[in-house]
Protein backbone atom coordinates (compact mmCIF):
# COMPACT_ATOMS: atom_id res chain seq x y z
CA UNK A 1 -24.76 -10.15 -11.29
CA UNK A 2 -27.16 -10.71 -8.59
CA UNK A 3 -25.78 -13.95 -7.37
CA UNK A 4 -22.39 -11.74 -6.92
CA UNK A 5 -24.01 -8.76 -5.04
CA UNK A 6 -25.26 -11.51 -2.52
CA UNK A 7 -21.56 -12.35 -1.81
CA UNK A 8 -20.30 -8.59 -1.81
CA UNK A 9 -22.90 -8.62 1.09
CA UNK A 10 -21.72 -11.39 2.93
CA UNK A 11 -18.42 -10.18 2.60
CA UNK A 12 -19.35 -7.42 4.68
CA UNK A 13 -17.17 -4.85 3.37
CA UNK A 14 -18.04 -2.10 5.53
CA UNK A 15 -16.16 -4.07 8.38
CA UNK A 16 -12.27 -3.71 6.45
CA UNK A 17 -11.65 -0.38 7.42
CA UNK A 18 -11.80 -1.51 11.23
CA UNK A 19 -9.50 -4.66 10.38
CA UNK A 20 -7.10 -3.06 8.92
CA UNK A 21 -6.46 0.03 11.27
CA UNK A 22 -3.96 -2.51 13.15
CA UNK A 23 -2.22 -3.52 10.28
CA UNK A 24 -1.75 0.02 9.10
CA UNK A 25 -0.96 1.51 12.63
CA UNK A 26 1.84 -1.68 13.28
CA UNK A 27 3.49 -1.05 10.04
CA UNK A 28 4.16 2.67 9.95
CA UNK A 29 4.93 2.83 13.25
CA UNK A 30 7.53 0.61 12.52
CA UNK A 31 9.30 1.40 9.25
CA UNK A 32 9.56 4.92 7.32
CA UNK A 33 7.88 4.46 3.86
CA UNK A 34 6.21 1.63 5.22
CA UNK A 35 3.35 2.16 1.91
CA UNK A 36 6.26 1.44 -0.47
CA UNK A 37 6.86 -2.30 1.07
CA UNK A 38 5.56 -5.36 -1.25
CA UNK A 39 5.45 -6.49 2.83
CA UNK A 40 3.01 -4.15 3.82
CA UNK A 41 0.62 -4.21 0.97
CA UNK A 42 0.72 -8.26 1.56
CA UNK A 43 -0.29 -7.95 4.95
CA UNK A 44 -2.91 -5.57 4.63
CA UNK A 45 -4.14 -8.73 1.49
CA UNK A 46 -3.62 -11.14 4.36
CA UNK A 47 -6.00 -9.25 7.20
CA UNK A 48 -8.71 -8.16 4.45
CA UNK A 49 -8.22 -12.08 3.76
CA UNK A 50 -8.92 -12.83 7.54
CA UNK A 51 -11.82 -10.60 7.95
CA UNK A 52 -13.27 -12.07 4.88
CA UNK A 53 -13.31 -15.45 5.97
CA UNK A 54 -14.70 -14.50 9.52
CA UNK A 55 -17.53 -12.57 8.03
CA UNK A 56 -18.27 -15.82 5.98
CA UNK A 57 -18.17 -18.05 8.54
CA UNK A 58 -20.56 -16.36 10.95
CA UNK A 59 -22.99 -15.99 8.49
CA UNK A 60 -22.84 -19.85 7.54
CA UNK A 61 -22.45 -20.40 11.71
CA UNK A 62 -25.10 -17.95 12.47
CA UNK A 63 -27.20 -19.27 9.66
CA UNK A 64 -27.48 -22.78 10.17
CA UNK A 65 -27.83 -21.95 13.67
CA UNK A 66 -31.30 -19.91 13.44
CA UNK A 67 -29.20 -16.81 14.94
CA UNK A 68 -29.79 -14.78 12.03
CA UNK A 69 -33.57 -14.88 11.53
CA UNK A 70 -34.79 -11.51 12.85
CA UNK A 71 -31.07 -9.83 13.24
CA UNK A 72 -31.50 -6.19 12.74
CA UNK A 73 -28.67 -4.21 10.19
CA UNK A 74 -27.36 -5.85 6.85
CA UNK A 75 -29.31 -9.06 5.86
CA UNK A 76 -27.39 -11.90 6.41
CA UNK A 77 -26.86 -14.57 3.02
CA UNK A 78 -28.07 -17.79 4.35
CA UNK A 79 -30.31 -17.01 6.56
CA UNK A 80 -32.48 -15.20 4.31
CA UNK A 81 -31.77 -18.20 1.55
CA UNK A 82 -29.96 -16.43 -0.93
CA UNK A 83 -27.18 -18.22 -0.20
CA UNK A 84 -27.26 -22.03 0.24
CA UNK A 85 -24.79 -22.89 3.44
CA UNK A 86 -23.59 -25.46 1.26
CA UNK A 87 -22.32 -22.73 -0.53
CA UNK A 88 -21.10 -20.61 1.99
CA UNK A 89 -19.79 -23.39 3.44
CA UNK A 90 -17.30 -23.73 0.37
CA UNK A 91 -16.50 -20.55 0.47
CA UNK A 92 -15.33 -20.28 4.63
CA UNK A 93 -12.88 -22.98 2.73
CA UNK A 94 -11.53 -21.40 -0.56
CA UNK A 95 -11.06 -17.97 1.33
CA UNK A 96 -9.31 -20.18 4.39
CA UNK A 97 -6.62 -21.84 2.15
CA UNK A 98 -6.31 -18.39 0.07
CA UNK A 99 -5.72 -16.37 3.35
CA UNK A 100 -3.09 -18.94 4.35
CA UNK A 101 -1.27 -18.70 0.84
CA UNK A 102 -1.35 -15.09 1.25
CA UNK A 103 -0.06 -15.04 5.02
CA UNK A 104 2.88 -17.34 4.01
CA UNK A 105 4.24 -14.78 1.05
CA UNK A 106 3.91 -12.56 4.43
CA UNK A 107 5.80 -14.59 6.53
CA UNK A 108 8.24 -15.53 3.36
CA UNK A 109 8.69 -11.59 2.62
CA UNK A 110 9.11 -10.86 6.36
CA UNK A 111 11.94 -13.78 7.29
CA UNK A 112 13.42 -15.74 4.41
CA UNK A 113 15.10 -18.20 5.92
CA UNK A 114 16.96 -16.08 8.27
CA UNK A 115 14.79 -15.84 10.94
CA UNK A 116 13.38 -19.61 11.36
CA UNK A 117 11.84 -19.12 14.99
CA UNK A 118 9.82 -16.06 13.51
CA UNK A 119 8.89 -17.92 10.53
CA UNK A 120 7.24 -20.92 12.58
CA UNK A 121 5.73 -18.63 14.92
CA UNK A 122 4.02 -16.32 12.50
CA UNK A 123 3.09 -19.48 10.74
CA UNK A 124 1.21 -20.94 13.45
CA UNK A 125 -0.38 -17.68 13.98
CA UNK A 126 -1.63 -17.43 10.94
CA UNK A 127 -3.49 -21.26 11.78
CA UNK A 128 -4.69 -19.96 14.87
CA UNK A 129 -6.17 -16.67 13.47
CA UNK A 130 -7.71 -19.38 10.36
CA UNK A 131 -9.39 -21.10 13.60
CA UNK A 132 -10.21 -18.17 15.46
CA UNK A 133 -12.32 -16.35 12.43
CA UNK A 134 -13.89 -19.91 11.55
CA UNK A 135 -15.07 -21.24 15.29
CA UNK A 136 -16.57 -17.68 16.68
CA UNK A 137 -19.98 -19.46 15.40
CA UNK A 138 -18.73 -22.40 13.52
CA UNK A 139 -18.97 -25.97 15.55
CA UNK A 140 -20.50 -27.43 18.80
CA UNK A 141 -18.26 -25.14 21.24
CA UNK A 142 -18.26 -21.63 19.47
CA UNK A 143 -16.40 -19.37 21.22
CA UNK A 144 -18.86 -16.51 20.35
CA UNK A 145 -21.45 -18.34 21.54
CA UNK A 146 -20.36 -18.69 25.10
CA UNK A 147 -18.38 -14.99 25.17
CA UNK A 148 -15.73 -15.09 24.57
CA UNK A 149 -15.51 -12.98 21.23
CA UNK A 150 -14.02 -9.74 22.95
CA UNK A 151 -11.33 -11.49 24.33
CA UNK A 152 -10.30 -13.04 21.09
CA UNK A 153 -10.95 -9.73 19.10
CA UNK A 154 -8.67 -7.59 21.82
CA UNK A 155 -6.27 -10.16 20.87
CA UNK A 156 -6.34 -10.42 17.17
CA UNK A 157 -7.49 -7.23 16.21
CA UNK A 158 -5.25 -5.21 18.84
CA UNK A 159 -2.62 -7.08 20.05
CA UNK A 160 -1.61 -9.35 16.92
CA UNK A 161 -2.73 -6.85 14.39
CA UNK A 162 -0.23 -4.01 15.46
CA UNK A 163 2.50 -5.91 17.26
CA UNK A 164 2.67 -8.66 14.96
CA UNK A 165 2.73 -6.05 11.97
CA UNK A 166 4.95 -3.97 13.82
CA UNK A 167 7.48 -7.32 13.82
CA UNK A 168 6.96 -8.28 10.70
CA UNK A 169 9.18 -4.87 9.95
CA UNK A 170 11.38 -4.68 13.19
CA UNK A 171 12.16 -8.53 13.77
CA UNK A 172 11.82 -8.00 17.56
CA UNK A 173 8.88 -6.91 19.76
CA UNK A 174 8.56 -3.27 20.93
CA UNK A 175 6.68 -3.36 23.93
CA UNK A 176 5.84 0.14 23.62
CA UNK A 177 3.62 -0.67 21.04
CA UNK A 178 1.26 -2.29 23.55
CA UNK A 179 -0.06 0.97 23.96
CA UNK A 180 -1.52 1.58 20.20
CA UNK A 181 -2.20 -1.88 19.92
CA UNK A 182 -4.49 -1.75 23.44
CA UNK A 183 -6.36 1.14 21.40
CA UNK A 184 -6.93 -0.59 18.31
CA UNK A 185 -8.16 -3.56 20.20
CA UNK A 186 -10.33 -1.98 22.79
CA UNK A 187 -12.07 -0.12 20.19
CA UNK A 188 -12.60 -2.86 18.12
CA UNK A 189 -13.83 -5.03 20.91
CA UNK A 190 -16.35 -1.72 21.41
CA UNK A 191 -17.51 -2.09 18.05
CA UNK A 192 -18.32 -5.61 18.49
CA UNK A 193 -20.52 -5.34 21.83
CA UNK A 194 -22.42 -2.50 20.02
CA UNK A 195 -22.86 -5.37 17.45
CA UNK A 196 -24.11 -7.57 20.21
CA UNK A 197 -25.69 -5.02 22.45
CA UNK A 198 -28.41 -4.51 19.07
CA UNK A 199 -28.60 -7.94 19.46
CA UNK A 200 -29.16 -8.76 22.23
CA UNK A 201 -32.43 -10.50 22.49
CA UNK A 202 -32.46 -12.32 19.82
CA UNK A 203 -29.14 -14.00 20.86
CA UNK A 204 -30.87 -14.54 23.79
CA UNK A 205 -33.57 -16.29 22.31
CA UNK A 206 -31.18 -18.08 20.61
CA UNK A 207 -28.85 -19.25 23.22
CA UNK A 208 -26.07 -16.86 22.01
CA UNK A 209 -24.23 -15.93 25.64
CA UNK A 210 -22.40 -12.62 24.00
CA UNK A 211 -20.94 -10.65 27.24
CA UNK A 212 -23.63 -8.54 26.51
CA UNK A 213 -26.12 -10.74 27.09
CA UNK A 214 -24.33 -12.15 30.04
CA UNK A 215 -23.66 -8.26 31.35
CA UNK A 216 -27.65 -7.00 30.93
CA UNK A 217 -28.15 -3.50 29.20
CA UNK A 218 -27.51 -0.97 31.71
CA UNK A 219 -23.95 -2.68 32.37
CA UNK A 220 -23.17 -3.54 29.14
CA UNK A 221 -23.50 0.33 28.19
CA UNK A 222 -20.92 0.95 31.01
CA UNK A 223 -18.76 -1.48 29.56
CA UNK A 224 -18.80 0.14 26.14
CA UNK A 225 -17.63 3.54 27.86
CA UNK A 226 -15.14 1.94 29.61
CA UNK A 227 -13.85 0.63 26.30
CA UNK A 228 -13.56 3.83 24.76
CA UNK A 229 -11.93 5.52 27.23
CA UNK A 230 -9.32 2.86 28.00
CA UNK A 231 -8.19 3.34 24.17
CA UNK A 232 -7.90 7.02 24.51
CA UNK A 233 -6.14 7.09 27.49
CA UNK A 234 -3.35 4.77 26.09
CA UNK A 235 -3.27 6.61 22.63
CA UNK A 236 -2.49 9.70 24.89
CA UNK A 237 -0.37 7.50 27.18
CA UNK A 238 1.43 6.70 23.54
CA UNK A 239 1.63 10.60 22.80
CA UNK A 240 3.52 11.18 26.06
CA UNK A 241 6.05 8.29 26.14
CA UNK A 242 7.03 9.25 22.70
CA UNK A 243 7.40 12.82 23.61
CA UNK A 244 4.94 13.67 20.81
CA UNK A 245 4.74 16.79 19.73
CA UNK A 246 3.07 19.63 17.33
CA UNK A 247 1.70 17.59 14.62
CA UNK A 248 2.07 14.37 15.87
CA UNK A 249 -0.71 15.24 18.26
CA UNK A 250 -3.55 15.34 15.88
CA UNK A 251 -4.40 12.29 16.05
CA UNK A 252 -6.71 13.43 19.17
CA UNK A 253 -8.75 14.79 16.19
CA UNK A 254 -10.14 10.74 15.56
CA UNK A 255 -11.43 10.92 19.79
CA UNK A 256 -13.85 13.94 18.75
CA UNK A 257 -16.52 11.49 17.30
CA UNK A 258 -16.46 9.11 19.88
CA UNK A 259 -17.12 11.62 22.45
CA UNK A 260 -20.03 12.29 20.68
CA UNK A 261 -20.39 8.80 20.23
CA UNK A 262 -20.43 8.30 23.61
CA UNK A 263 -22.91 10.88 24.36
CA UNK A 264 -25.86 9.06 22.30
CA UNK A 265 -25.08 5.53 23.78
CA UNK A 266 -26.05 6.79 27.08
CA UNK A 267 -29.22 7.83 25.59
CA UNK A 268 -29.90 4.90 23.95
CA UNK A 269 -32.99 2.81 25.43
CA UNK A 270 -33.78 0.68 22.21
CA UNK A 271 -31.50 -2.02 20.77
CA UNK A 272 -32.09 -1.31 17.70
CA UNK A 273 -30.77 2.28 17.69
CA UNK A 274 -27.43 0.98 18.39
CA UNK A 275 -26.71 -0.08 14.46
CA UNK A 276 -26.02 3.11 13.51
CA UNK A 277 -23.32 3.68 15.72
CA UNK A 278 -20.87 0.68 14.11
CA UNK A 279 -19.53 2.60 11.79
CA UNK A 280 -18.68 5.63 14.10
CA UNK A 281 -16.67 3.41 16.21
CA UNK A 282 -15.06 1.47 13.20
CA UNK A 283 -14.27 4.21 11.50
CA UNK A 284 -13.17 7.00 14.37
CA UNK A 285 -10.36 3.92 14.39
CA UNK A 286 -9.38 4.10 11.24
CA UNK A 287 -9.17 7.53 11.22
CA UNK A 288 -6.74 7.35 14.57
CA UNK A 289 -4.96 4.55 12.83
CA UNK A 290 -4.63 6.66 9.05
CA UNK A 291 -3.55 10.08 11.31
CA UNK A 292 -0.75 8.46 13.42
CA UNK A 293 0.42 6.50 9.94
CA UNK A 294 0.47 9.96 8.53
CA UNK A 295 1.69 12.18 10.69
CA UNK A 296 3.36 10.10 13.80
């Protein structure tokens, strides 16, 4: 029972709700009843599935590493020893090849064997998003290590996340979309450099070149509002091209805590106080994500 807490830990469950929201906002704005599709329900399996495996492999990464020794917020499995990274490192494996097996019933539900060119794109997708949750701090050239991580979590947790959901339903790309999906991914890039913003000095120590180490405090905060704001605008930039209107404007409602959010960054001046606001960010986006599904 204790040996399975340790890997409810590392699982990091209290990062789903945030890897989902693109999943859930691509699908229903994309399909009426969207909750009713075996599809949907399979791709929200497949992202879970993702986010799994990334949370896995950054602990083993971080852990073998030295990254994780003094990292502030949940204690991290193989770095403290409760997990061997021989272990772990089994694991990054079994949930790799399950999260494939799950994202080609996705791509099998989505296509058939009508739509071939989809099929072997979302395919190779689902490799590349395999790689991308496995080398942010697995292997000699870590993309996370060198800072790259926004960029690739704008793209898989905005971009892919609601457009390729949103295709999954449609068969074609709606570029309007872009909008929503810059939200989802700006926010969740926002949630990651408050991840690397608490810390920053010990990724410093250990050689970790986050963009928040590379930006400094003071500009790294600016960043982080900049962030924000970009994914409000273009949720409200959404609204308008859609001609929202009455209910279908309440998703503003989701914006209220990141304002205040916003407000207690800027009076931030220890690292360490920036753990607690993770979850505001991560789950003010599900919350815009769950309004729009529901009321959009």
């Amino acid at each position: 029972m204790k040996t399975l807490r340790h890997w409810i830990t590392a699982a990091r469950l209290r990062t789903l709700p945030l890897s989902i929201s693109g999943v859930l906002l691509g699908s229903a704005l994309s399909a009426e009843q969207w909750w009713t599709f075996p599809l949907f329900w399979w791709a929200i399996l497949t992202t879970v599935g993702f986010q799994v495996l990334s949370n896995f492999a950054n602990d083993y990464g971080d852990g073998v590493r030295g990254t994780d020794q003094q990292r502030v917020g949940e204690a991290r499995m193989v770095a403290s020893g409760l997990i061997s990274a021989k272990q772990m490192k089994r694991a990054v494996w079994i949930t790799a090849v399950l999260s494939f097996l799950s994202a080609s019933i996705v791509v099998f539900l989505a296509f058939g064997q009508t739509n071939f060119f989809l099929a072997f794109l979302f395919f190779n997708l689902s490799l590349l998003a395999i790689w991308a949750a496995v080398r942010y701090t697995v292997g000699g050239r870590a993309y996370g290590y060198s800072g790259w991580g926004d960029v690739f979590v704008f793209l898989f947790f905005g971009l892919l996340a609601v457009l390729g959901s949103a295709t999954l339903f449609l068969k074609s790309l709606n570029f309007v979309l872009l909008l929503p999906a810059t939200t989802i991914g700006v926010f969740s890039v926002a949630v990651l450099n408050l991840n690397n913003m608490r810390d920053a000095d010990q990724d410093l120590i250990s050689g970790k070149r986050t963009l928040a180490v590379k930006l400094g405090f003071e500009r790294a905060k600016r960043y982080h509002f900049i962030l924000i704001l970009v994914g409000v605008f273009c949720a409200v930039a959404y609204g308008v091209v859609e001609a929202a209107f009455g209910l279908d404007w309440l998703f503003i409602l989701a914006f209220i805590p990141l304002m205040l959010h916003l407000n207690r960054v800027r009076q931030i001046s220890a690292l360490d106080e920036f753990d607690g606001e993770l979850k505001k960010v991560a789950l003010s986006t599900f919350l815009y994500a769950l309004i729009m599904a529901l009321t959009f």
